[in-house]
N, C-alpha and C. Protein backbone atom coordinates (compact mmCIF):
# COMPACT_ATOMS: atom_id res chain seq x y z
N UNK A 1 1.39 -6.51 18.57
CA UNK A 1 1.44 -5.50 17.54
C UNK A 1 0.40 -5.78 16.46
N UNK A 2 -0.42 -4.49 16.10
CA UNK A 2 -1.30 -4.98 14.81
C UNK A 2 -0.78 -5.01 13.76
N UNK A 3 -1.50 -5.78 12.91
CA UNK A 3 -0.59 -5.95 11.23
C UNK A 3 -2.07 -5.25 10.55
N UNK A 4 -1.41 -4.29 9.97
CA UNK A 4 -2.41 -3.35 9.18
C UNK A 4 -2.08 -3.83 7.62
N UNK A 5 -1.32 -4.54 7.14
CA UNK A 5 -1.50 -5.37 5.78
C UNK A 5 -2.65 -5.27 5.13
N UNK A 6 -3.56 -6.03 5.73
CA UNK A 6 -4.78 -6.25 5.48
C UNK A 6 -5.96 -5.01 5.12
N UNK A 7 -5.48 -4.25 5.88
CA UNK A 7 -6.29 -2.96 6.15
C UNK A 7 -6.10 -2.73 5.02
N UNK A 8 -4.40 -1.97 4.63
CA UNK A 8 -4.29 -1.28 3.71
C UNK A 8 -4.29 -1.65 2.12
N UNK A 9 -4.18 -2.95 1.93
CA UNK A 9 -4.67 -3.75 1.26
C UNK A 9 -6.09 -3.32 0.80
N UNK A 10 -6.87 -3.60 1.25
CA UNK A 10 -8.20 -3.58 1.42
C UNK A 10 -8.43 -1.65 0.85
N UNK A 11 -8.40 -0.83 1.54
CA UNK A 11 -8.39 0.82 0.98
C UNK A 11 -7.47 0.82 -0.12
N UNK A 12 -6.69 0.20 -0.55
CA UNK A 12 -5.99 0.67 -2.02
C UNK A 12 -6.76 0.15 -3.11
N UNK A 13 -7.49 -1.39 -3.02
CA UNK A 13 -8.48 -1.56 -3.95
C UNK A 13 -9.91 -0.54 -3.94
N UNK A 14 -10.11 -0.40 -2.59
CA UNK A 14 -11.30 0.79 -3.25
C UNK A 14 -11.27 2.18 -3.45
N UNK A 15 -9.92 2.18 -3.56
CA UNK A 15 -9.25 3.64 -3.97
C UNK A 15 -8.88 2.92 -5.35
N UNK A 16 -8.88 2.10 -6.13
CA UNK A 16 -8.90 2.03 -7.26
C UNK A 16 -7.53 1.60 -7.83
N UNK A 17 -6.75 1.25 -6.90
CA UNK A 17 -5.19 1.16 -7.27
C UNK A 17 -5.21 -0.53 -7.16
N UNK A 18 -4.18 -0.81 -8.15
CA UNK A 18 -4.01 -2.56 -8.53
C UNK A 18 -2.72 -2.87 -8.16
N UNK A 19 -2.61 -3.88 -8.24
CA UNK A 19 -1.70 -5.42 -7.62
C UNK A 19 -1.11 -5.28 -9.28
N UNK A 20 0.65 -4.93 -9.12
CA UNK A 20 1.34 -4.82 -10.81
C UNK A 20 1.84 -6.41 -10.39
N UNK A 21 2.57 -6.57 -9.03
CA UNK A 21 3.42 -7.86 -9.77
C UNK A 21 4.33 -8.00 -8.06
N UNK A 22 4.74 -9.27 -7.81
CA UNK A 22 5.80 -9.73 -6.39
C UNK A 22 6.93 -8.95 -6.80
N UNK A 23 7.22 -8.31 -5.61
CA UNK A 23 8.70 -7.46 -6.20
C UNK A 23 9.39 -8.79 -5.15
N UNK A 24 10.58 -8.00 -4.31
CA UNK A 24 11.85 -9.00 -3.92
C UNK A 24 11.70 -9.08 -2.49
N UNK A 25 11.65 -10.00 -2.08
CA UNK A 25 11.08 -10.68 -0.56
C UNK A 25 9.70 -10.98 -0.18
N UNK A 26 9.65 -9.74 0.98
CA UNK A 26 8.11 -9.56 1.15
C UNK A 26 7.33 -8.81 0.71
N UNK A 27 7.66 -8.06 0.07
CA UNK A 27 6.80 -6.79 -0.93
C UNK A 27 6.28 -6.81 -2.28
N UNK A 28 5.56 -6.25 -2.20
CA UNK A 28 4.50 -6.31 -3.53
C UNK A 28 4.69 -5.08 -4.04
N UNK A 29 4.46 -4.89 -5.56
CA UNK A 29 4.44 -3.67 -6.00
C UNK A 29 3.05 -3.46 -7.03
N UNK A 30 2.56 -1.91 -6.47
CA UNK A 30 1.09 -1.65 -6.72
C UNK A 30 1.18 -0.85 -7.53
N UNK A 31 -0.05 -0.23 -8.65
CA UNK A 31 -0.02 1.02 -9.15
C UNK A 31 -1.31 1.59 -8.85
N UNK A 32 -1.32 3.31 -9.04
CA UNK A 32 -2.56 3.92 -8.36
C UNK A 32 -2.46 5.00 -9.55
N UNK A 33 -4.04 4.59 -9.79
CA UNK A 33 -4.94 5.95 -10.59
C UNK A 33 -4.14 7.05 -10.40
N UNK A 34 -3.53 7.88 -12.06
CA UNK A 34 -3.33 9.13 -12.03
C UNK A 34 -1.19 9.69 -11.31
N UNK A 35 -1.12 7.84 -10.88
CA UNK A 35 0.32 8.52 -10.41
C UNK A 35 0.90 7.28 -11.37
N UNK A 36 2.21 8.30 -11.34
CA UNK A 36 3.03 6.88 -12.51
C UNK A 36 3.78 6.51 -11.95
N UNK A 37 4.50 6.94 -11.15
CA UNK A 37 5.00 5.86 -10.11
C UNK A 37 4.60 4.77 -9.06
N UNK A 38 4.96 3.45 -9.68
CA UNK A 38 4.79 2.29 -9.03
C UNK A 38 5.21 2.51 -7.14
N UNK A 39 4.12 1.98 -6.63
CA UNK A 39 5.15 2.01 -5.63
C UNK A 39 4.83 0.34 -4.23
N UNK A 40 5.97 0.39 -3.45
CA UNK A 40 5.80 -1.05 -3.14
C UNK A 40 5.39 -0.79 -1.07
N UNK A 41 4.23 -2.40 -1.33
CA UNK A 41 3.55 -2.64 0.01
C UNK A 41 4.03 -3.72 0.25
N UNK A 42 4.63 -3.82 1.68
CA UNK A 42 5.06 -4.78 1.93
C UNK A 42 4.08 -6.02 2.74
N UNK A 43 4.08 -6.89 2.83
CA UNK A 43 3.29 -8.22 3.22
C UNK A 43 3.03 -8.11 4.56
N UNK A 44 3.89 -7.74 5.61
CA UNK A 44 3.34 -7.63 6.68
C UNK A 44 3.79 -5.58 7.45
N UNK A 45 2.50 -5.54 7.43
CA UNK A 45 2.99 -4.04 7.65
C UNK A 45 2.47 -3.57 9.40
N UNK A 46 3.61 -3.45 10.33
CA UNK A 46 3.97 -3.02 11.11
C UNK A 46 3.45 -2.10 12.32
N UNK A 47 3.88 -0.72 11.65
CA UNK A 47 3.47 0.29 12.11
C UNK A 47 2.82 0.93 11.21
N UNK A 48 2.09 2.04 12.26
CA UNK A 48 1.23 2.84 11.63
C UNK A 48 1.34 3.84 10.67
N UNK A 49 2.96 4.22 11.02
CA UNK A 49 3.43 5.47 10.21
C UNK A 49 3.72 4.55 9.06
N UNK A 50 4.40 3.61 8.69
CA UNK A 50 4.52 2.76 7.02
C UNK A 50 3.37 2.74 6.56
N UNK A 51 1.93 2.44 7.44
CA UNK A 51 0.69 2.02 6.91
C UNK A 51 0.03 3.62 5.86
N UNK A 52 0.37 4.74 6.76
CA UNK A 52 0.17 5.81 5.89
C UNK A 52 1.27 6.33 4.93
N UNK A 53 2.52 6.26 4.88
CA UNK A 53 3.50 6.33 4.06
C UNK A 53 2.66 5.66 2.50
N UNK A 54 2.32 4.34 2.83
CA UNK A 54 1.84 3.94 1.48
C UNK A 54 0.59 4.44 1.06
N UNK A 55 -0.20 4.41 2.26
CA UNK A 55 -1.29 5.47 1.32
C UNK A 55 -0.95 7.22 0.73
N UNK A 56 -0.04 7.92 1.61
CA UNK A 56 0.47 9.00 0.96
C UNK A 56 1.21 8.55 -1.12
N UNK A 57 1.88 7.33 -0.90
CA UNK A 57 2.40 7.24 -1.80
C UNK A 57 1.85 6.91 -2.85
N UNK A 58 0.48 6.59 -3.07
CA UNK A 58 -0.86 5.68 -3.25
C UNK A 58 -2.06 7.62 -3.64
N UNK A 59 -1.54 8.22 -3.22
CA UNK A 59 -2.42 9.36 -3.20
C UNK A 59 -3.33 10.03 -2.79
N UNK A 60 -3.62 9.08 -1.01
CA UNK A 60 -4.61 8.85 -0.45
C UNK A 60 -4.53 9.82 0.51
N UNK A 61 -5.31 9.91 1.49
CA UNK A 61 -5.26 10.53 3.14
C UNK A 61 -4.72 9.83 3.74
N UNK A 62 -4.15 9.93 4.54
CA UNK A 62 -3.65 9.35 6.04
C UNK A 62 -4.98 8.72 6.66
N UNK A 63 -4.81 7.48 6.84
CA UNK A 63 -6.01 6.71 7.67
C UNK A 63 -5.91 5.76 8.56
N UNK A 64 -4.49 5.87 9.34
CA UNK A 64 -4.43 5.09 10.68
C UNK A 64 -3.37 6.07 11.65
């Protein structure tokens, strides 16, 4: 299975969105240009449909 972590990691910084703080387990919680809701990426990400869930949530396109 691929771990797209990394990927999406990687497109949220050059989409301009930051690293707020470790939320509870494996997840991190990010914020993105223009939305005020925080929202959380988890450390090892799975599938493909979570990998775009967070960029939808992030404000992005779908990109896997």
């Amino acid at each position: 299975m691929k771990d797209y972590g990394k990927d999406v990691r990687k497109r949220l910084l050059e989409a301009g969105c930051w690293f707020v703080r470790h939320g509870r387990g494996d997840h991190d919680i990010w914020r993105a240009p223009g939305i005020e809701t925080p929202f959380t990426v988890p450390v090892k990400i799975r599938s493909r449909h979570t990998a775009n869930k967070i960029m939808k949530d992030a404000g992005l396109p779908k990109a896997f």
